[in-house]
N, C-alpha and C. Protein backbone atom coordinates (compact mmCIF):
# COMPACT_ATOMS: atom_id res chain seq x y z
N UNK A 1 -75.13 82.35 -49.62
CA UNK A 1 -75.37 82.63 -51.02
C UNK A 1 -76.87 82.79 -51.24
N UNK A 2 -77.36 83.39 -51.84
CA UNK A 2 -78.52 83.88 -51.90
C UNK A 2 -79.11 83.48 -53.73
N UNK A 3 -79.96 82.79 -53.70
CA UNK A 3 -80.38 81.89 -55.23
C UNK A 3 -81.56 82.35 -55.77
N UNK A 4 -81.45 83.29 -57.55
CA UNK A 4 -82.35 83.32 -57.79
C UNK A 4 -83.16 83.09 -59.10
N UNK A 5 -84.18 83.28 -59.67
CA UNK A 5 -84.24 82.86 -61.24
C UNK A 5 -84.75 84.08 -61.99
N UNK A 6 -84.47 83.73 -63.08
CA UNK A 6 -85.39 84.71 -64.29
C UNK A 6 -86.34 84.43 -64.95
N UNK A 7 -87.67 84.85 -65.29
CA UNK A 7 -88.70 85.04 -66.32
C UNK A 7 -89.02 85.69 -67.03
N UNK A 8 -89.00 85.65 -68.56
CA UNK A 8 -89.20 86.60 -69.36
C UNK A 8 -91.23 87.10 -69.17
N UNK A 9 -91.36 88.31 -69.07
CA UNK A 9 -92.41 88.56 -68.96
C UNK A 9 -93.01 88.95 -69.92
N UNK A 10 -94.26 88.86 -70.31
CA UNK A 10 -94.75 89.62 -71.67
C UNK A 10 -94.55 90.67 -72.36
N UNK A 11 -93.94 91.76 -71.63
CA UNK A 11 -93.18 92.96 -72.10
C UNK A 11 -92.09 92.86 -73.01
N UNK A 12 -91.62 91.70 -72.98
CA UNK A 12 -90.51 91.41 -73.37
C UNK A 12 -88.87 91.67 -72.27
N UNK A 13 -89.38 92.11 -70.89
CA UNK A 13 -88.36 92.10 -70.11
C UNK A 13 -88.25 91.05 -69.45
N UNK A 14 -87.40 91.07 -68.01
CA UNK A 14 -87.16 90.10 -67.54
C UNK A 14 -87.32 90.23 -66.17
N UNK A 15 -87.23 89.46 -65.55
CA UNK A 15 -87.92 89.53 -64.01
C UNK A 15 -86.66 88.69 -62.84
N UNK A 16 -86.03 88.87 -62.09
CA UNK A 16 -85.45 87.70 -60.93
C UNK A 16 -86.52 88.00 -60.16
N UNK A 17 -86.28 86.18 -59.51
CA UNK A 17 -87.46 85.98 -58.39
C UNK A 17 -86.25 85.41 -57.91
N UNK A 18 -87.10 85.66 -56.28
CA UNK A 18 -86.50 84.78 -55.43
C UNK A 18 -86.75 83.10 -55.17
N UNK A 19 -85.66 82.77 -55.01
CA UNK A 19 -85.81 81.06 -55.10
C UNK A 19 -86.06 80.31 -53.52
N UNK A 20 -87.00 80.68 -53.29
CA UNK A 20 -87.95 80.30 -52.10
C UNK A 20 -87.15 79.09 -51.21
N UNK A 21 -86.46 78.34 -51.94
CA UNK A 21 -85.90 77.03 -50.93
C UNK A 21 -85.26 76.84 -50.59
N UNK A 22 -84.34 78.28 -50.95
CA UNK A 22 -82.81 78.80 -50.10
C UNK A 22 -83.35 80.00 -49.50
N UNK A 23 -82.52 80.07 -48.19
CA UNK A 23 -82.85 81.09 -47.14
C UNK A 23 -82.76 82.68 -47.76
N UNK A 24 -83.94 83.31 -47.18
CA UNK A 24 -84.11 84.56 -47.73
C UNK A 24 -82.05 85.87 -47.62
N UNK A 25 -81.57 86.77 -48.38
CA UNK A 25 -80.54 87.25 -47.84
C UNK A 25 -80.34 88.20 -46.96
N UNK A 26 -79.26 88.22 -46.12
CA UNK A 26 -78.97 89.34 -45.35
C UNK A 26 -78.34 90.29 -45.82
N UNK A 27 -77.90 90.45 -46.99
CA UNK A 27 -77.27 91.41 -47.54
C UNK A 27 -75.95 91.17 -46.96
N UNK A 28 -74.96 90.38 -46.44
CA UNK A 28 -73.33 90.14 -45.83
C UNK A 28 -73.28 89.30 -46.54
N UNK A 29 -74.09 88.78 -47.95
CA UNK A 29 -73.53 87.47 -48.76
C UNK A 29 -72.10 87.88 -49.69
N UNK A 30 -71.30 86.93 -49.64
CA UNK A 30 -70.38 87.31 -50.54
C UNK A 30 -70.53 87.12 -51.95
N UNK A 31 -71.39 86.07 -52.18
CA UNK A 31 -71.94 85.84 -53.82
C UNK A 31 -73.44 85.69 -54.12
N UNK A 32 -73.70 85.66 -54.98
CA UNK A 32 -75.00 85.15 -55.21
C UNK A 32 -75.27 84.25 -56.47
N UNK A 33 -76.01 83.61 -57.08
CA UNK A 33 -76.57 82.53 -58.08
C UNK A 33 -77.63 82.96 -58.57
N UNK A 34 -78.06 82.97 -60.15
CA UNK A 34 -79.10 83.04 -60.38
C UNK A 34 -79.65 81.75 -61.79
N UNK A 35 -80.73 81.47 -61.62
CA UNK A 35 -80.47 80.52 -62.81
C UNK A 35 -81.24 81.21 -64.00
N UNK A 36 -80.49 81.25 -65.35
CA UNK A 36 -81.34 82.43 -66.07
C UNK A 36 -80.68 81.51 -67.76
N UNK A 37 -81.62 82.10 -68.53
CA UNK A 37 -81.15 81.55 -70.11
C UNK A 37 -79.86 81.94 -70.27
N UNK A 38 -79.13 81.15 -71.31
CA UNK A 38 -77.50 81.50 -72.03
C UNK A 38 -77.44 82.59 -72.10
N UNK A 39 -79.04 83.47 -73.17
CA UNK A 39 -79.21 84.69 -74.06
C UNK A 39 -78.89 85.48 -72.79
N UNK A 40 -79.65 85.71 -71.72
CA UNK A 40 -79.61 86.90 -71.07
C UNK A 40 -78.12 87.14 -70.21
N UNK A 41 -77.60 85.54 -69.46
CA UNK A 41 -76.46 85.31 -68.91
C UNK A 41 -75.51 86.22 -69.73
N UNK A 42 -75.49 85.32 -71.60
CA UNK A 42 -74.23 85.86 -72.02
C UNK A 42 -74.25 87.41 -72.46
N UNK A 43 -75.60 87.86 -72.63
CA UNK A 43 -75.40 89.62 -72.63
C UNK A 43 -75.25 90.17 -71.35
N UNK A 44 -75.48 89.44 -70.03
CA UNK A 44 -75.27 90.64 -69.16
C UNK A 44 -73.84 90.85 -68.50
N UNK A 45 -73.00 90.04 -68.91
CA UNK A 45 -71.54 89.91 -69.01
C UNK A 45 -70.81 90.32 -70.24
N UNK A 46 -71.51 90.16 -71.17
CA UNK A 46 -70.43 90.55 -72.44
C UNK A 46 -69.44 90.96 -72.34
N UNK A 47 -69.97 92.51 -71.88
CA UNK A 47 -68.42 93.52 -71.39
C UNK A 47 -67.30 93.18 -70.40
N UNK A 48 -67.85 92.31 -69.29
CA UNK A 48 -66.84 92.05 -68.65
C UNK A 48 -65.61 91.36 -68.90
N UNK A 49 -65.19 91.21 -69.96
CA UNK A 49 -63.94 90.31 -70.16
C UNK A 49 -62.76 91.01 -70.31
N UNK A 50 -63.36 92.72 -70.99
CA UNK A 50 -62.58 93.72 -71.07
C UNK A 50 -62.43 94.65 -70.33
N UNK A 51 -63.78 94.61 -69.29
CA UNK A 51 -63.47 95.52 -67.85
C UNK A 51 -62.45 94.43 -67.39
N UNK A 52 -62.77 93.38 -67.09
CA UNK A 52 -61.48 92.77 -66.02
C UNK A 52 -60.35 93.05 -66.66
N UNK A 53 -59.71 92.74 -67.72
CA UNK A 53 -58.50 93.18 -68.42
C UNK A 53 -57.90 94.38 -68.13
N UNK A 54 -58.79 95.40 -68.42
CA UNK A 54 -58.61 97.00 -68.18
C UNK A 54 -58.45 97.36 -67.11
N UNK A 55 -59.02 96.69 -66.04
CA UNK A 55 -58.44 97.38 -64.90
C UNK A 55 -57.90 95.92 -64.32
N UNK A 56 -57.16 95.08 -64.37
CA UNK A 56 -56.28 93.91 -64.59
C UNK A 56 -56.10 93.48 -63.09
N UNK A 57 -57.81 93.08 -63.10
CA UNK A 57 -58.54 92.53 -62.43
C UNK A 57 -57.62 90.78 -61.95
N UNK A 58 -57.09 90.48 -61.20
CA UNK A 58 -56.56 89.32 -61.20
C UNK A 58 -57.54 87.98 -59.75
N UNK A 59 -57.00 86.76 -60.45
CA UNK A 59 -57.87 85.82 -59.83
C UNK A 59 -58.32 86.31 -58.27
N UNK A 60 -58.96 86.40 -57.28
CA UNK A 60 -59.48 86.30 -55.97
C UNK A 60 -59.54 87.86 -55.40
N UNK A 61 -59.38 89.01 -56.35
CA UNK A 61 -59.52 90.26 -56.29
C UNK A 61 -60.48 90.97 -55.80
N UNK A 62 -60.76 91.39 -55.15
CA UNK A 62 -61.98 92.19 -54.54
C UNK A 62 -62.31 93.36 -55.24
N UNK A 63 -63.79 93.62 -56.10
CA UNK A 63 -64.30 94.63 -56.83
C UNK A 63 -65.98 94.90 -56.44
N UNK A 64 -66.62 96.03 -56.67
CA UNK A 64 -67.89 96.21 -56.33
C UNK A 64 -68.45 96.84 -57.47
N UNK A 65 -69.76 96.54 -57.43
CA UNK A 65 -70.30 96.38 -59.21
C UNK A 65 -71.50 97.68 -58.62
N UNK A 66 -71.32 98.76 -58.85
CA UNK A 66 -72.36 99.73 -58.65
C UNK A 66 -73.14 99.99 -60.22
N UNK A 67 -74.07 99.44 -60.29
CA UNK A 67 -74.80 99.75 -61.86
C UNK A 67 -75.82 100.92 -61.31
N UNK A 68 -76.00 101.87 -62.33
CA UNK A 68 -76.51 103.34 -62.42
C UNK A 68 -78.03 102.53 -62.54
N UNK A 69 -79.23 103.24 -61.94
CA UNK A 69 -80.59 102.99 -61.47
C UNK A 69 -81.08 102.35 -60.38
N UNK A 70 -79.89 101.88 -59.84
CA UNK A 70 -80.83 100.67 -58.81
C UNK A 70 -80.04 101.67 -57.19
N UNK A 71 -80.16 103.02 -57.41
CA UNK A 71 -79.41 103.55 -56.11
C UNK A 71 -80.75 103.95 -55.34
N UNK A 72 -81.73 103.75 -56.24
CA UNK A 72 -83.10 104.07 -54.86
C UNK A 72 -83.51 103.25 -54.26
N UNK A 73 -83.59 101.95 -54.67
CA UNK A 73 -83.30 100.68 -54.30
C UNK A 73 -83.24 100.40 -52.38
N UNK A 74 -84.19 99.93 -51.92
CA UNK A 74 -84.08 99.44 -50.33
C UNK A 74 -84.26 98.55 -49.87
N UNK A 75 -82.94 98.32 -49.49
CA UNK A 75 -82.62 97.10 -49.34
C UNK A 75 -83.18 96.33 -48.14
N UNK A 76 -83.60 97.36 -47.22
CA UNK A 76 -84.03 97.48 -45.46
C UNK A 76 -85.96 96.88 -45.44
N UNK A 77 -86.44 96.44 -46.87
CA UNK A 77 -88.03 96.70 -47.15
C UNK A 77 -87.75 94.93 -47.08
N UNK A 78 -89.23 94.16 -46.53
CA UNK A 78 -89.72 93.14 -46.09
C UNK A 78 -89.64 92.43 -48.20
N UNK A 79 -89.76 93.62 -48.83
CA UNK A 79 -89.92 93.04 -50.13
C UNK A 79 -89.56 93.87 -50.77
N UNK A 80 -88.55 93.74 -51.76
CA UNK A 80 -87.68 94.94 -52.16
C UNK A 80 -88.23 94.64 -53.67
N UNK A 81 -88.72 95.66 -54.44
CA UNK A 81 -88.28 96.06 -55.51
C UNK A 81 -87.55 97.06 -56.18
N UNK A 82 -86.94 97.02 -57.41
CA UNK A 82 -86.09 97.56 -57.97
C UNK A 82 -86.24 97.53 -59.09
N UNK A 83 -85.93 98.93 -59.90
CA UNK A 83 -86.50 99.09 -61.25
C UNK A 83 -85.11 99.74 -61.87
N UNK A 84 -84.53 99.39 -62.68
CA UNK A 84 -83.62 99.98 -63.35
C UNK A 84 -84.10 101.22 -64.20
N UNK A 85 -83.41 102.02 -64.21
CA UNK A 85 -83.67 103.60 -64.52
C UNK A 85 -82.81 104.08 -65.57
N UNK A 86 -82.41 104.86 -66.71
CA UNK A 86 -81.40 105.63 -67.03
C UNK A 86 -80.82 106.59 -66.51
């Protein structure tokens, strides 16, 4: 599992860092953790209660979450950043 946090930055966005005292990931993790405020947690799920419904998503189901911007994204770099895009 791969553990990480959030900081709101002066921009008013938000930042994950990596949480240094769990082992860096290999990308074969099956989950990951992040520790982040209610506010941002409960908006970045909102929708999901009605994607799982809609496509009737059931307990221990296997799904893959491709979000639009992060496909330039490399994963293969000593230090990866990633910028969400429209």
């Amino acid at each position: 599992m791969r553990q990480t946090y959030e900081k709101k930055l002066p921009d008013g966005t938000y930042r994950l860092y990596d949480d240094e005292r769990y082992a860096a990931p290999t990308w074969d993790e099956t989950c990951g953790r992040s520790s982040m405020s209610l506010n941002v947690n409960s908006l970045s799920l909102s929708r999901f209660g009605s994607f799982a419904s809609t496509f009737r998503l059931l307990d221990k189901d296997t799904y893959w979450v491709d979000i639009d911007g992060f496909q330039d994204c490399d994963a293969t770099a000593d230090v990866i950043k990633c910028a969400q895009r429209p």
